[in-house]
Protein backbone atom coordinates (compact mmCIF):
# COMPACT_ATOMS: atom_id res chain seq x y z
CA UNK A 1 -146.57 -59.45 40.67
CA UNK A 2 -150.26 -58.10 40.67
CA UNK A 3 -151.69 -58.09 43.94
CA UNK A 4 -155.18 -59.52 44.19
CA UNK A 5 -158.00 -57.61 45.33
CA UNK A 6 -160.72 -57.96 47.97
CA UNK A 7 -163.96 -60.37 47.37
CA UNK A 8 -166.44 -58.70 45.05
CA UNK A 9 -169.95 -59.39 44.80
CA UNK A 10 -171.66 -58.52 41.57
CA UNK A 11 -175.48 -58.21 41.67
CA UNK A 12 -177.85 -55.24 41.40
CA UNK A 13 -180.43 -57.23 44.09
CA UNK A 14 -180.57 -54.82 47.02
CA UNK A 15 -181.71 -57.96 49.60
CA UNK A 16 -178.45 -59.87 48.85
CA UNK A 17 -176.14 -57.42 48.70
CA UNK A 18 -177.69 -56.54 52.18
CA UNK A 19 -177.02 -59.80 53.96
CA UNK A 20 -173.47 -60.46 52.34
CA UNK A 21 -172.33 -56.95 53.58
CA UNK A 22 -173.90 -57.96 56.89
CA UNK A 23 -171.86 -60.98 57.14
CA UNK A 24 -168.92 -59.98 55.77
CA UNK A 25 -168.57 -57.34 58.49
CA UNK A 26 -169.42 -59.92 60.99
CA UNK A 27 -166.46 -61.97 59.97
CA UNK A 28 -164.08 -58.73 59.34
CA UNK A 29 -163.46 -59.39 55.64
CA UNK A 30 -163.83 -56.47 52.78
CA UNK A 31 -166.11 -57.04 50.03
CA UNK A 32 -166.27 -54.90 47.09
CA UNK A 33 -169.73 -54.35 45.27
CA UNK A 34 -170.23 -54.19 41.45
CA UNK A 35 -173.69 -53.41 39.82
CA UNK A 36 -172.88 -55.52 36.98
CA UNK A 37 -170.39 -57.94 35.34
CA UNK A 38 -168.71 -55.17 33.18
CA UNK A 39 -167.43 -53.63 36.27
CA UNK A 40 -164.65 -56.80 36.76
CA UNK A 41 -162.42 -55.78 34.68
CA UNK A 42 -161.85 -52.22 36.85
CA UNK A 43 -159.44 -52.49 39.78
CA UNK A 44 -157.72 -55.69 40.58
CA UNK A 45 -158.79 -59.29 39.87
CA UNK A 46 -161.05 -60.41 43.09
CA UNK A 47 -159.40 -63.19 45.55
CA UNK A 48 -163.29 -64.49 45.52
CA UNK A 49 -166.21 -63.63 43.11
CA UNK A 50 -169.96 -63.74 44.88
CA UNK A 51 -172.45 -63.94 41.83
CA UNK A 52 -176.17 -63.61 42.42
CA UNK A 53 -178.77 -64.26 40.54
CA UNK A 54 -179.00 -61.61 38.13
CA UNK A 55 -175.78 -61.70 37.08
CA UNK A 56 -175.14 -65.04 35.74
CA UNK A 57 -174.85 -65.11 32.16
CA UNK A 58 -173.09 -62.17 31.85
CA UNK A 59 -170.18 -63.19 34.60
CA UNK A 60 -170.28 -66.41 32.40
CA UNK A 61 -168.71 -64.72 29.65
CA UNK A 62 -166.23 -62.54 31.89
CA UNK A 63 -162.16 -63.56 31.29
CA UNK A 64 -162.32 -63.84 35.45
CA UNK A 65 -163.95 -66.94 35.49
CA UNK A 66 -161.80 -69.89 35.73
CA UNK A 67 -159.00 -67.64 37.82
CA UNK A 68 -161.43 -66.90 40.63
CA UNK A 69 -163.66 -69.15 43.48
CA UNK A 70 -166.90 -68.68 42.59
CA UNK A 71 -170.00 -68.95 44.62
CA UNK A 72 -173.78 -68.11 43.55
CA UNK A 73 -175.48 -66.50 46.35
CA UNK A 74 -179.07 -65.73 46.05
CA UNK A 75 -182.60 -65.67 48.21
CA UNK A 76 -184.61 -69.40 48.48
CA UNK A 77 -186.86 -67.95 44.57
CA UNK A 78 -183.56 -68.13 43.26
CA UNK A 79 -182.13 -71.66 44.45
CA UNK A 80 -183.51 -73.60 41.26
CA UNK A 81 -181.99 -70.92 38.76
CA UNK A 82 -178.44 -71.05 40.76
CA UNK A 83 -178.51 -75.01 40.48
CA UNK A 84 -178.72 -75.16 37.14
CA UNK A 85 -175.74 -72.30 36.55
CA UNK A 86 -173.43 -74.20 39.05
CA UNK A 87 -172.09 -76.91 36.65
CA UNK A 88 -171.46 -74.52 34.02
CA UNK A 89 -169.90 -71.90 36.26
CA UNK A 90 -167.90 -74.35 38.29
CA UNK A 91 -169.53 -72.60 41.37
CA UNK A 92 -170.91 -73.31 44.79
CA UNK A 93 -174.43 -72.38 45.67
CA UNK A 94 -175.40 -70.45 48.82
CA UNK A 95 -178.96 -69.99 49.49
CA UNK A 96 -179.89 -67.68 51.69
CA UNK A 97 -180.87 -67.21 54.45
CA UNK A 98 -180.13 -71.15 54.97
CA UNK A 99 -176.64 -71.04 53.89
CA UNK A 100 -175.55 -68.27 56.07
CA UNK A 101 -172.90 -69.94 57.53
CA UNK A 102 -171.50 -71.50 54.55
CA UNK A 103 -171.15 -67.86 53.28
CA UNK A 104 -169.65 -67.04 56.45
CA UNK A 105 -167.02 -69.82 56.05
CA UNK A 106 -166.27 -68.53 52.14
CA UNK A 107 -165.80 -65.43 53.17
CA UNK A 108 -163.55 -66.38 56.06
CA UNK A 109 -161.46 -68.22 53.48
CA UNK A 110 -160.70 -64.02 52.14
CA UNK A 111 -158.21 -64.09 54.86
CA UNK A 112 -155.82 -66.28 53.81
CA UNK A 113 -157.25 -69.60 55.30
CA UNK A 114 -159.27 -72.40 53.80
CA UNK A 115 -162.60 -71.64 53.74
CA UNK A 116 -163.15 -75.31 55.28
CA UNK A 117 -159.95 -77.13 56.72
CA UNK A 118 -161.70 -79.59 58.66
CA UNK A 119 -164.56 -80.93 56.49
CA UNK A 120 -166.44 -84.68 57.55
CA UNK A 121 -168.78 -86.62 54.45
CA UNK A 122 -172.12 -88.82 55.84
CA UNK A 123 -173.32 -90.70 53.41
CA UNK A 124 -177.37 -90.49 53.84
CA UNK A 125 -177.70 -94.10 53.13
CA UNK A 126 -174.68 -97.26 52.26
CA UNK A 127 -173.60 -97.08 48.77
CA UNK A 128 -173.84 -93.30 48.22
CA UNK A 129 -170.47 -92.79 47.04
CA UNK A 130 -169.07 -90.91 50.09
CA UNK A 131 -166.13 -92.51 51.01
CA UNK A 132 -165.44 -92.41 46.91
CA UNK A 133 -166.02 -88.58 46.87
CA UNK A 134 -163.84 -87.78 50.18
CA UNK A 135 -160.73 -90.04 48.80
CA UNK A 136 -161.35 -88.32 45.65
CA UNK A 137 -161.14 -84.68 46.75
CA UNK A 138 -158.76 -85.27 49.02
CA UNK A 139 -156.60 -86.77 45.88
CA UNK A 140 -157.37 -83.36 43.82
CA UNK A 141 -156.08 -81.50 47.03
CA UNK A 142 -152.96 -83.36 47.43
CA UNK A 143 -152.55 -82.92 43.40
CA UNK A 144 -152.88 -79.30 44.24
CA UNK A 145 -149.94 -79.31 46.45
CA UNK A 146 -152.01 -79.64 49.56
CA UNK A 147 -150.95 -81.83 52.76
CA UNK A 148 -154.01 -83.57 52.96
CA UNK A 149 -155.04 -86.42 55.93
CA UNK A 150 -158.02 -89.01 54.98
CA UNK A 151 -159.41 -89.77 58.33
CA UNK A 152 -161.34 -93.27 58.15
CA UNK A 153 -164.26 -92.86 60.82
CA UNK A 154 -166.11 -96.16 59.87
CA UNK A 155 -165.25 -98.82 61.30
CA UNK A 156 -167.27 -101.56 59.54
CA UNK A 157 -167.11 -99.49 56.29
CA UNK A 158 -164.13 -101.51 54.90
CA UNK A 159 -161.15 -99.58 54.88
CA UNK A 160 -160.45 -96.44 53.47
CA UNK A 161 -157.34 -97.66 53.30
CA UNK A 162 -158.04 -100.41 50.48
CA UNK A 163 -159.68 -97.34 48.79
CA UNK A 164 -156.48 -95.63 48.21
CA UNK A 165 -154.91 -98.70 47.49
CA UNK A 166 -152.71 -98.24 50.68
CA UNK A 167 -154.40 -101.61 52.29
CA UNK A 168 -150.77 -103.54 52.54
CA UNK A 169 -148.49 -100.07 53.32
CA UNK A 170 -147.44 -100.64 57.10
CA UNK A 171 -148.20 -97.11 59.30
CA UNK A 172 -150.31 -96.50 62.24
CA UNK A 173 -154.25 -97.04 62.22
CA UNK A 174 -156.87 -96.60 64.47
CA UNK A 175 -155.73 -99.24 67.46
CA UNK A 176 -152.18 -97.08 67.63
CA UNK A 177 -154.38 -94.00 68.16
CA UNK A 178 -157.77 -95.43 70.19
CA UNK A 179 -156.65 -93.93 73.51
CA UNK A 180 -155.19 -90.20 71.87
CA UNK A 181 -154.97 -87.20 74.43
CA UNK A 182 -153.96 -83.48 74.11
CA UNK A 183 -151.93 -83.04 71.10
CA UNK A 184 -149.54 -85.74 69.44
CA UNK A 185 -147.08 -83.85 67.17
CA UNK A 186 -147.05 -83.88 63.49
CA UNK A 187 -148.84 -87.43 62.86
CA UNK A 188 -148.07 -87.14 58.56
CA UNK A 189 -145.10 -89.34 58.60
CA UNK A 190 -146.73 -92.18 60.85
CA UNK A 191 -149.49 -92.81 58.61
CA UNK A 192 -150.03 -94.67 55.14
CA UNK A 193 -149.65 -92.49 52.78
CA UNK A 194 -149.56 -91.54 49.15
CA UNK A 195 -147.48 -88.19 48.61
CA UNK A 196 -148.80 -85.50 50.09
CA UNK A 197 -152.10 -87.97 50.97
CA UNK A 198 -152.13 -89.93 54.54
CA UNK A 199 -154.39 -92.00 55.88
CA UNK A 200 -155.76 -93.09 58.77
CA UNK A 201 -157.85 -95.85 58.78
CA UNK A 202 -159.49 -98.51 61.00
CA UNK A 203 -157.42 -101.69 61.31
CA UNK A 204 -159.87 -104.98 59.91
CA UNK A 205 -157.69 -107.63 61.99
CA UNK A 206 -158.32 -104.97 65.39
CA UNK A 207 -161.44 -103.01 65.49
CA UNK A 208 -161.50 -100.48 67.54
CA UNK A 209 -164.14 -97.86 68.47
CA UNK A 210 -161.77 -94.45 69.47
CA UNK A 211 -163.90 -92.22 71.52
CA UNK A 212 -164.89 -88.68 70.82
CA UNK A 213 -162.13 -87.19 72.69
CA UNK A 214 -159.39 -89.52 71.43
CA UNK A 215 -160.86 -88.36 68.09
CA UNK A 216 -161.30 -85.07 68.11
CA UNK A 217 -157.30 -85.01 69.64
CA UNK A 218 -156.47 -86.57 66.68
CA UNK A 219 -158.13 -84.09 64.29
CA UNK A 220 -156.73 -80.80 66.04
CA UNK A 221 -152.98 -82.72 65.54
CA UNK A 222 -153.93 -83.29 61.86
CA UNK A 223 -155.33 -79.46 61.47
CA UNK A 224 -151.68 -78.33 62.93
CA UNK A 225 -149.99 -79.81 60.19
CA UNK A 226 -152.05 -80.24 57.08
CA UNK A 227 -153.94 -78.20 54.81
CA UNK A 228 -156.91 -80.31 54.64
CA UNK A 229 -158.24 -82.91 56.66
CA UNK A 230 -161.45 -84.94 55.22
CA UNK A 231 -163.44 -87.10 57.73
CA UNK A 232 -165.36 -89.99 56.54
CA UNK A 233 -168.14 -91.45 58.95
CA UNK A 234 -169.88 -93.86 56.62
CA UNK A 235 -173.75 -94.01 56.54
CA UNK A 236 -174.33 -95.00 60.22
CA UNK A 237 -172.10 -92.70 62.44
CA UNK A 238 -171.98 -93.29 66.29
CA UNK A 239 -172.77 -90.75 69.08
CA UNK A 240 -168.76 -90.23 69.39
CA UNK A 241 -168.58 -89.74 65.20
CA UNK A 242 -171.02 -87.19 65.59
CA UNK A 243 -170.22 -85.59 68.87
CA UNK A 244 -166.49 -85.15 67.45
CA UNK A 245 -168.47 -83.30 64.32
CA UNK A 246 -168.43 -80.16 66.67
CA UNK A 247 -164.45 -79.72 65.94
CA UNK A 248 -164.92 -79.80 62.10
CA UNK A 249 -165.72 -76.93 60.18
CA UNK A 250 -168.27 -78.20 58.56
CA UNK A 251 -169.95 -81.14 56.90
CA UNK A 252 -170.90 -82.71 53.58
CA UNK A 253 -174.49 -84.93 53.62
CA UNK A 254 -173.68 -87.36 50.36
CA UNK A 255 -177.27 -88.03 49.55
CA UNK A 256 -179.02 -89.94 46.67
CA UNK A 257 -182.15 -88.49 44.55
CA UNK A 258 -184.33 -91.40 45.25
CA UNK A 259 -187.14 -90.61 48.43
CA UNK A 260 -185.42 -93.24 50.85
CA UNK A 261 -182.59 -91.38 50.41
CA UNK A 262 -183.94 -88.60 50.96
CA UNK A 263 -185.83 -89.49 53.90
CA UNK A 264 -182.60 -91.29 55.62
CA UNK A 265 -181.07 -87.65 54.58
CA UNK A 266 -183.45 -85.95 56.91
CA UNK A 267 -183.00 -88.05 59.96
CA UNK A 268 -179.39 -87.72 59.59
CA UNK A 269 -179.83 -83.74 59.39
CA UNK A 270 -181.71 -83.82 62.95
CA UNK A 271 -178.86 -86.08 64.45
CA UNK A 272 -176.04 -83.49 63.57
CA UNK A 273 -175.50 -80.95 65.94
CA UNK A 274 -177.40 -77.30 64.12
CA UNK A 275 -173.79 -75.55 65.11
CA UNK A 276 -172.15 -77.75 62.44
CA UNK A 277 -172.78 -76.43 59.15
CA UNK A 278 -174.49 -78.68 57.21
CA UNK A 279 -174.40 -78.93 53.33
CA UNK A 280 -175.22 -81.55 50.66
CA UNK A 281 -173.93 -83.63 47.56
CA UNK A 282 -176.43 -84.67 45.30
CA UNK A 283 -175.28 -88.28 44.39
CA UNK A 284 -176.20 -90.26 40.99
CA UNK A 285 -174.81 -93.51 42.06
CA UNK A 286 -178.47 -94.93 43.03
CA UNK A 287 -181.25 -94.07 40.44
CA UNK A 288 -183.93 -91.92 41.42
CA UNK A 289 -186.09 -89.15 39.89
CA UNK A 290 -185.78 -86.53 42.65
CA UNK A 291 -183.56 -83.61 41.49
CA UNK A 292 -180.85 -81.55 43.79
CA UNK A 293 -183.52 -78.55 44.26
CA UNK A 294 -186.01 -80.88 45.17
CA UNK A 295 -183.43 -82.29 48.14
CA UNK A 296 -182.53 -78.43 48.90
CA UNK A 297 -185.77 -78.03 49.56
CA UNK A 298 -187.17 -81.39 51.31
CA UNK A 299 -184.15 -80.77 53.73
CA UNK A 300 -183.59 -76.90 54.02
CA UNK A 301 -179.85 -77.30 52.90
CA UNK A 302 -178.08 -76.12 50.45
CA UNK A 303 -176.60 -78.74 47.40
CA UNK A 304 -173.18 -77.64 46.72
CA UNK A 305 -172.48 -80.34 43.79
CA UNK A 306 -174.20 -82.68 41.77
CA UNK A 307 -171.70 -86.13 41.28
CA UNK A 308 -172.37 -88.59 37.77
CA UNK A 309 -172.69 -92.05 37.88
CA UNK A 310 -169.53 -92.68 36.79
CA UNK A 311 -168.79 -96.47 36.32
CA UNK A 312 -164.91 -96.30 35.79
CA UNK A 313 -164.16 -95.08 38.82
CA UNK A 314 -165.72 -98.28 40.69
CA UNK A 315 -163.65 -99.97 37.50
CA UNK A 316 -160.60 -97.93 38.80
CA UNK A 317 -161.03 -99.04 42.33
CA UNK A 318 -161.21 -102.60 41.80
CA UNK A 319 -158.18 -102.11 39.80
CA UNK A 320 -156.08 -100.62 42.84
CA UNK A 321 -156.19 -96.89 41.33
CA UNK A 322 -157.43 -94.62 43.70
CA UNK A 323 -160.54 -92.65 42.73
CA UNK A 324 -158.88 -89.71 41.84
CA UNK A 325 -157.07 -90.99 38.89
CA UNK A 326 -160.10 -92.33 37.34
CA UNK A 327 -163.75 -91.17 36.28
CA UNK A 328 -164.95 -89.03 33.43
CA UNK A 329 -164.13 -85.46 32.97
CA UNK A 330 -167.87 -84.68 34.38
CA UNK A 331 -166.85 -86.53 37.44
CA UNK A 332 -163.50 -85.17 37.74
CA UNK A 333 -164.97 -81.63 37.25
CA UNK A 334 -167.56 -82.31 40.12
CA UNK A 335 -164.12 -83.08 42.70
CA UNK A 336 -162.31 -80.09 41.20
CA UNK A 337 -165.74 -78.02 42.08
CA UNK A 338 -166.04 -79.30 45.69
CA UNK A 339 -162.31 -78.30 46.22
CA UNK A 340 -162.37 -75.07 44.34
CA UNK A 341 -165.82 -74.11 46.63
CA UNK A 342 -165.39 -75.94 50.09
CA UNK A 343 -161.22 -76.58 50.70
CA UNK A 344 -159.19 -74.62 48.18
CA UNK A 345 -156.32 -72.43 50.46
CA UNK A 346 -156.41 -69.12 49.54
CA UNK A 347 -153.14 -67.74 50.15
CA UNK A 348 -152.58 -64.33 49.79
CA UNK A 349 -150.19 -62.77 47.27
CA UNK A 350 -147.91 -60.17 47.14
C-alpha cells in the first residue's frame, strides 16, 4: 500500500505561503510547498492539498483532485475569486488572516484526527435550513462509516428527532439526560438511532432546559465514542447553548443572502464567544440578492459552502425520509463538501 504524504500547499504567493508555514509549525504538522500544480505528481499523493489563489485552474485539471481534501487559502483580495472556484473544486475557503483558526483546525486534521469532531450549526434567523443541513451531513458521515451523534439543542425547534424520522423509536432524550455530570459511558446504544446515526433530541411531551454543564458532559461522552458529533441550537440559542459552544470545535452560522439575515447574522457573531471559531453557510432557502462574498465581508467570516434551494428535500421530509436521502445532486454535493472540508477523519495509512 502507498503511504500518503504530508499536506502540500501549492502557490507561488510568498504572503500565504508565509502564514501557512507559520501555522503549521504552530500546530506541529509538516507541510510540503510546491511552486506550481505540475509539481503533484512528484513524491507521494498529499493527505491534504492547500490551493491558493494562483493556482486554481491548473490544480483543477490535476488527477489529485477528487482523492484529496481540498481547501483554498488566500489573502481578503482573493476571497471573491476563491468563492467562485469552491463549487467546482469541491473545496473549503480560508481567508486569511480571518480564517486563521479554521486553517489551524485543517491542518490539525494532518494528524490523524478530524479536523472538526465537535461542530454546532446556528441558524442566523428560523427557517434557514440548519437543522436540515446538520441531519444531512451528519447522514453523509454515518454513510461514510462514521459513528455520528445528532445532538438536538432546541428545544422549541420541533424535534430533530421527527427530522430523521426517528420521532416514534423509544431511547433516551433530553429529560433522561437534564441533570448529566462527569462522564456517562458510551451513550450510542441509549439513543434513537439510525445505523451508525443517534440522536438526541428534546422530548415535546417534557421540555426540559439541560444546563451548560449537564450539556457540555454530555458532548465530551459523545466525543469519547463517536467520530462526529453535530450540535444543533436553532435560531435563538440560550446563554447555556452558547456557553456550552466553548467545548465544540467550532461552529457553522447557517445564514440567508437577504439583509435581515444578514443583520440577525451579525448579532449572532457578537453573542458567540471569539475563542469559538466561527464560520458560515450561505443558505438559498429564503430569497435574497446578497451573495456569499458579500456576507464574508459584512461579517468578517469566512463562507465555507453555498446550499440550493432544493425543494425535494422539504418533499423528502414530509415524506419521513431523512434529508440525506433526498435533494438534488447540487445539494447533495454541498453536504459531501461540508464533510469532505469541516468533519472528514483523516486516518493515516500505512
Amino acid at each position: 500500500m502507498n503511504r500518503m504524504g504530508p499536506a502540500v500547499l501549492v502557490t507561488g504567493v510568498e504572503q500565504i505561503r508565509e502564514r501557512v508555514l507559520a501555522a503549521a509549525a504552530a500546530a506541529a504538522v509538516e507541510v510540503r510547498l510546491a511552486g506550481d500544480a505540475g509539481e503533484l505528481g512528484a513524491g507521494p499523493e498529499p493527505r491534504t492539498l492547500f490551493v491558493g489563489p494562483d493556482q486554481l485552474a491548473l490544480v483543477a485539471r490535476s488527477p489529485v483532485l477528487g482523492r484529496t481534501p481540498v481547501h483554498l487559502v488566500g489573502m481578503v483580495e482573493d476571497r471573491d475569486r476563491l468563492c467562485e472556484w469552491s463549487a467546482a473544486l469541491g473545496a473549503s475557503v480560508i481567508v486569511l488572516p480571518d480564517g486563521v483558526r479554521w486553517l489551524a483546525h485543517a491542518l490539525a486534521g494532518d494528524r490523524g484526527r478530524s479536523a472538526v469532531s465537535v461542530l454546532g450549526l446556528i441558524g442566523a434567523a428560523g427557517g434557514v435550513g440548519a437543522s436540515t443541513l446538520a441531519a444531512a451531513v451528519g447522514c453523509a458521515a454515518a454513510e461514510r462509516g462514521h459513528r455520528v451523534a445528532l445532538v438536538d439543542l432546541d428545544a422549541r425547534g420541533g424535534g430533530i428527532d421527527l427530522l430523521m424520522g426517528l420521532g416514534d423509536e423509544p431511547g433516551w432524550r433530553w429529560p433522561n439526560l437534564a441533570d448529566a455530570d462527569g462522564f456517562l459511558g458510551d451513550l450510542h446504544g441509549h439513543l434513537p438511532r439510525r445505523g451508525d446515526l443517534a440522536v438526541l433530541s428534546h422530548d415535546r411531551a417534557d421540555p426540559v432546559d439541560p444546563s451548560a454543564p449537564a450539556i457540555v458532559a454530555v458532548l465530551r461522552s459523545l466525543e469519547r465514542s463517536h467520530d462526529v458529533v453535530l450540535l444543533d441550537l436553532g435560531s435563538r440559542p440560550g446563554t447555556a447553548e452558547l456557553a456550552a459552544l466553548r467545548a465544540t470545535d467550532g461552529a457553522l452560522l447557517v445564514c440567508p443572502g437577504d439583509l435581515r439575515g444578514v443583520a440577525a447574522a451579525a448579532q449572532h457573531v457578537r453573542g458567540v464567544d471569539p475563542h469559538v471559531p466561527l464560520a458560515v453557510v450561505h443558505s438559498k432557502v429564503r430569497p435574497g440578492g446578497v451573495g456569499g462574498d458579500q456576507i464574508s465581508r459584512a461579517l468578517g467570516l469566512p463562507v465555507l459552502a453555498t446550499v440550493p434551494h432544493d425543494r425535494r428535500v422539504a418533499t423528502g421530509i414530509e415524506r419521513g425520509d431523512p434529508p440525506g436521502q433526498g435533494g438534488t445532486r447540487a445539494w447533495r454535493r454541498c453536504c459531501r463538501t461540508l464533510l469532505d472540508g469541516i468533519l472528514e477523519t483523516r486516518d493515516a495509512q500505512g
